[in-house]
C-alpha atoms as a PDB file:
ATOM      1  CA  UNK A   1       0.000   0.000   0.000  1.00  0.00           C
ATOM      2  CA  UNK A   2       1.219   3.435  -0.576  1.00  0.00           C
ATOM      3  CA  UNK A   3       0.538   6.682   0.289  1.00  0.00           C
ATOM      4  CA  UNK A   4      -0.436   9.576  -1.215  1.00  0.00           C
ATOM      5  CA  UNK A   5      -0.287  12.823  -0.816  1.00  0.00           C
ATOM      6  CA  UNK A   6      -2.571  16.069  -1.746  1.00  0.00           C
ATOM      7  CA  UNK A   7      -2.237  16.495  -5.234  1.00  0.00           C
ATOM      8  CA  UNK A   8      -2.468  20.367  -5.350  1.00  0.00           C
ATOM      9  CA  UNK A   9      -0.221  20.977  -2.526  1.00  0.00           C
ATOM     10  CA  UNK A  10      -2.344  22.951  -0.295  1.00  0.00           C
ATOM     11  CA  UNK A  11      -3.295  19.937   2.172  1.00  0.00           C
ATOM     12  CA  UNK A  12      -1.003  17.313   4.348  1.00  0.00           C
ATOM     13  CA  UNK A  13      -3.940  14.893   3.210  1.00  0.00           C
ATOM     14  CA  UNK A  14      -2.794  10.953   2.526  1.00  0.00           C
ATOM     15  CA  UNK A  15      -4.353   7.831   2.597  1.00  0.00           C
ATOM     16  CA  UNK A  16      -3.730   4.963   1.842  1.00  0.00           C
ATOM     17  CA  UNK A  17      -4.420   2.721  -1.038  1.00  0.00           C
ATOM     18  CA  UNK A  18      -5.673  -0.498  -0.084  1.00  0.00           C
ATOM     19  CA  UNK A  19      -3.807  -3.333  -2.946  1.00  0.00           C
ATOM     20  CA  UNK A  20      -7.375  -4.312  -4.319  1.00  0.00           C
ATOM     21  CA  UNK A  21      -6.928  -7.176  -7.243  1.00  0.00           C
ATOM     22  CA  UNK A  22      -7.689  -6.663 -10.758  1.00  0.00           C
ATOM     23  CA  UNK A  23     -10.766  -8.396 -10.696  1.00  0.00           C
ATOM     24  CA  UNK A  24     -11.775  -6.766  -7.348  1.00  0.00           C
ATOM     25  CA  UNK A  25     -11.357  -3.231  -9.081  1.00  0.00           C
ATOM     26  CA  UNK A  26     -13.611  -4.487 -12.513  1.00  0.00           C
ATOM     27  CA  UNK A  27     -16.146  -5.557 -10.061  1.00  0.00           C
ATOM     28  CA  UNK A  28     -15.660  -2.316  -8.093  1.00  0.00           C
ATOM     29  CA  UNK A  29     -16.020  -0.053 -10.892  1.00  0.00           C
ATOM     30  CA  UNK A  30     -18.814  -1.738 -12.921  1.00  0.00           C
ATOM     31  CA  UNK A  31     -21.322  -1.191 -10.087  1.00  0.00           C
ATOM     32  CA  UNK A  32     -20.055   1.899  -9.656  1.00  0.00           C
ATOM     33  CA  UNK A  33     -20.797   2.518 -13.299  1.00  0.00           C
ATOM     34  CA  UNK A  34     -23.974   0.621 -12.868  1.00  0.00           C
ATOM     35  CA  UNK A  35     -27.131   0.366 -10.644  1.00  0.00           C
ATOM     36  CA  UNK A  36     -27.724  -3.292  -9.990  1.00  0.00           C
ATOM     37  CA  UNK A  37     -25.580  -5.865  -8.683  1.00  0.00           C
ATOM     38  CA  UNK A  38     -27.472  -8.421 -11.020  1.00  0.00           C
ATOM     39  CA  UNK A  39     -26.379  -6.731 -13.699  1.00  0.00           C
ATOM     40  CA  UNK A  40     -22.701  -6.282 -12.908  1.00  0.00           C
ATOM     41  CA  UNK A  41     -22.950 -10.486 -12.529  1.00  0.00           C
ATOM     42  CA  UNK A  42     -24.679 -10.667 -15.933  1.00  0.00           C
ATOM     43  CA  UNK A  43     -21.721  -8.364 -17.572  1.00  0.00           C
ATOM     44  CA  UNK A  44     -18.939  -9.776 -16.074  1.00  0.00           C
ATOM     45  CA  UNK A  45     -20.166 -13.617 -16.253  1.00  0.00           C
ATOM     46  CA  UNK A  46     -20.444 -14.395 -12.334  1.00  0.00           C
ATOM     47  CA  UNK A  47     -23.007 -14.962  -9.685  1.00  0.00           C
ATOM     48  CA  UNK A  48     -24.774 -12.212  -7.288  1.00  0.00           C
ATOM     49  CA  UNK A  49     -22.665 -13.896  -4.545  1.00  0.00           C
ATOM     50  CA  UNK A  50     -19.303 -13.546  -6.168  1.00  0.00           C
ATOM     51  CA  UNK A  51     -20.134  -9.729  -6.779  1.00  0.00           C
ATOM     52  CA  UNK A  52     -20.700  -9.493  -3.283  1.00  0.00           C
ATOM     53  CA  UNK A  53     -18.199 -11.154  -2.318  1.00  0.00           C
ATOM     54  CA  UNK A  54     -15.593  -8.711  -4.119  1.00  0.00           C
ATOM     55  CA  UNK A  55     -17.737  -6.173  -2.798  1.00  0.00           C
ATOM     56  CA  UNK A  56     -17.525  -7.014   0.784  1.00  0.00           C
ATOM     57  CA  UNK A  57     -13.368  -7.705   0.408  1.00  0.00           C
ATOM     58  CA  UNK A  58     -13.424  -4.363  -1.441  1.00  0.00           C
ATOM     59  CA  UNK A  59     -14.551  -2.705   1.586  1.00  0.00           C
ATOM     60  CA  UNK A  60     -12.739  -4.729   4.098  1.00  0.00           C
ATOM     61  CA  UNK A  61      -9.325  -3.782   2.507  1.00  0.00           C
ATOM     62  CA  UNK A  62     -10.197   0.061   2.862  1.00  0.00           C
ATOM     63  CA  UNK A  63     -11.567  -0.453   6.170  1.00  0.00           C
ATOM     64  CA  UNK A  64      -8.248  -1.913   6.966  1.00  0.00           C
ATOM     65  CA  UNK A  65      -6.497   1.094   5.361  1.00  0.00           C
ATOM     66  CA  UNK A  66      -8.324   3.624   7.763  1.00  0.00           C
ATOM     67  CA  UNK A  67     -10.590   4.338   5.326  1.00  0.00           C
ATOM     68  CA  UNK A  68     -13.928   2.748   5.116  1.00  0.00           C
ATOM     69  CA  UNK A  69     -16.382   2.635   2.982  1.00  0.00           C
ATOM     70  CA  UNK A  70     -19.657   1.554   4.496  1.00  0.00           C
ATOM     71  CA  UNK A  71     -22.073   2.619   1.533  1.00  0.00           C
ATOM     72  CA  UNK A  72     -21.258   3.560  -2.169  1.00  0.00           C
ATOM     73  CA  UNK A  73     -21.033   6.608  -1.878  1.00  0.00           C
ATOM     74  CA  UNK A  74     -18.137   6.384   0.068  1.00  0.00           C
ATOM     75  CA  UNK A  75     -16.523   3.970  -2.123  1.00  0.00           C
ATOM     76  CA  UNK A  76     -16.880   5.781  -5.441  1.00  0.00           C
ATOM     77  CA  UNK A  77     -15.399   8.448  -3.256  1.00  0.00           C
ATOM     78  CA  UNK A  78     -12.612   6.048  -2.331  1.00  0.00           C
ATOM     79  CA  UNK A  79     -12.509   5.061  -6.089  1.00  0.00           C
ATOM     80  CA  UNK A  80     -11.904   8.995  -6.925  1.00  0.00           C
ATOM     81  CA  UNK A  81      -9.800   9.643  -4.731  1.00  0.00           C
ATOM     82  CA  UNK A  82      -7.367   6.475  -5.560  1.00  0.00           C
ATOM     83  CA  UNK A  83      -7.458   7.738  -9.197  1.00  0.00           C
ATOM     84  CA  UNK A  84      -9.710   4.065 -10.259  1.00  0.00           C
ATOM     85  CA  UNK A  85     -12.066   6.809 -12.182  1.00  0.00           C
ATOM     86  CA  UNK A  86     -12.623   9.864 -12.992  1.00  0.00           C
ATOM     87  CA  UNK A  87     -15.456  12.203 -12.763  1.00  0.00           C
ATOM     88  CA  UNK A  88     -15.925  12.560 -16.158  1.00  0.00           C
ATOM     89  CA  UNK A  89     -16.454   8.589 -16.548  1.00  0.00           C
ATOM     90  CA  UNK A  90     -19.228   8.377 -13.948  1.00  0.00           C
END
């Protein structure tokens, strides 16, 4: 995990960045992208469970970082802040 500091300078802010796996950060950012767990499964050819499954370690690894994300609003804040997406591509 590393840490990062405020881009612009003007801030002591860091965090860390949890190590999620590839797959963990596909699942992460298609139901981001998307509104339904079923249909991240659907789209990326795996069950309800294993989407919530990479959800759950998702969250886990963050909450492990000092930074949790309890809801998704928090982790597409998480997912900005880590540079995973952009504003533009939500």
């Amino acid at each position: 995990m590393g840490v990062v500091g405020d881009r612009y300078g003007d801030m002591p802010n860091r965090y860390e960045h949890p190590a999620l796996s590839r797959r963990e950060t596909e699942v992460l950012l298609a139901w981001i992208r998307c509104d339904s767990k079923t249909d991240v499964a659907g789209q990326l050819y795996i069950s309800l469970g294993t989407v919530n499954t990479h959800l759950a370690r998702v969250r886990e690894k963050y909450a492990a970082a000092g930074r949790p994300a309890p809801t998704k609003a928090t982790l597409v804040a998480r997912a900005l802040q880590d540079g995973l997406i952009t504003v533009d591509a939500l």
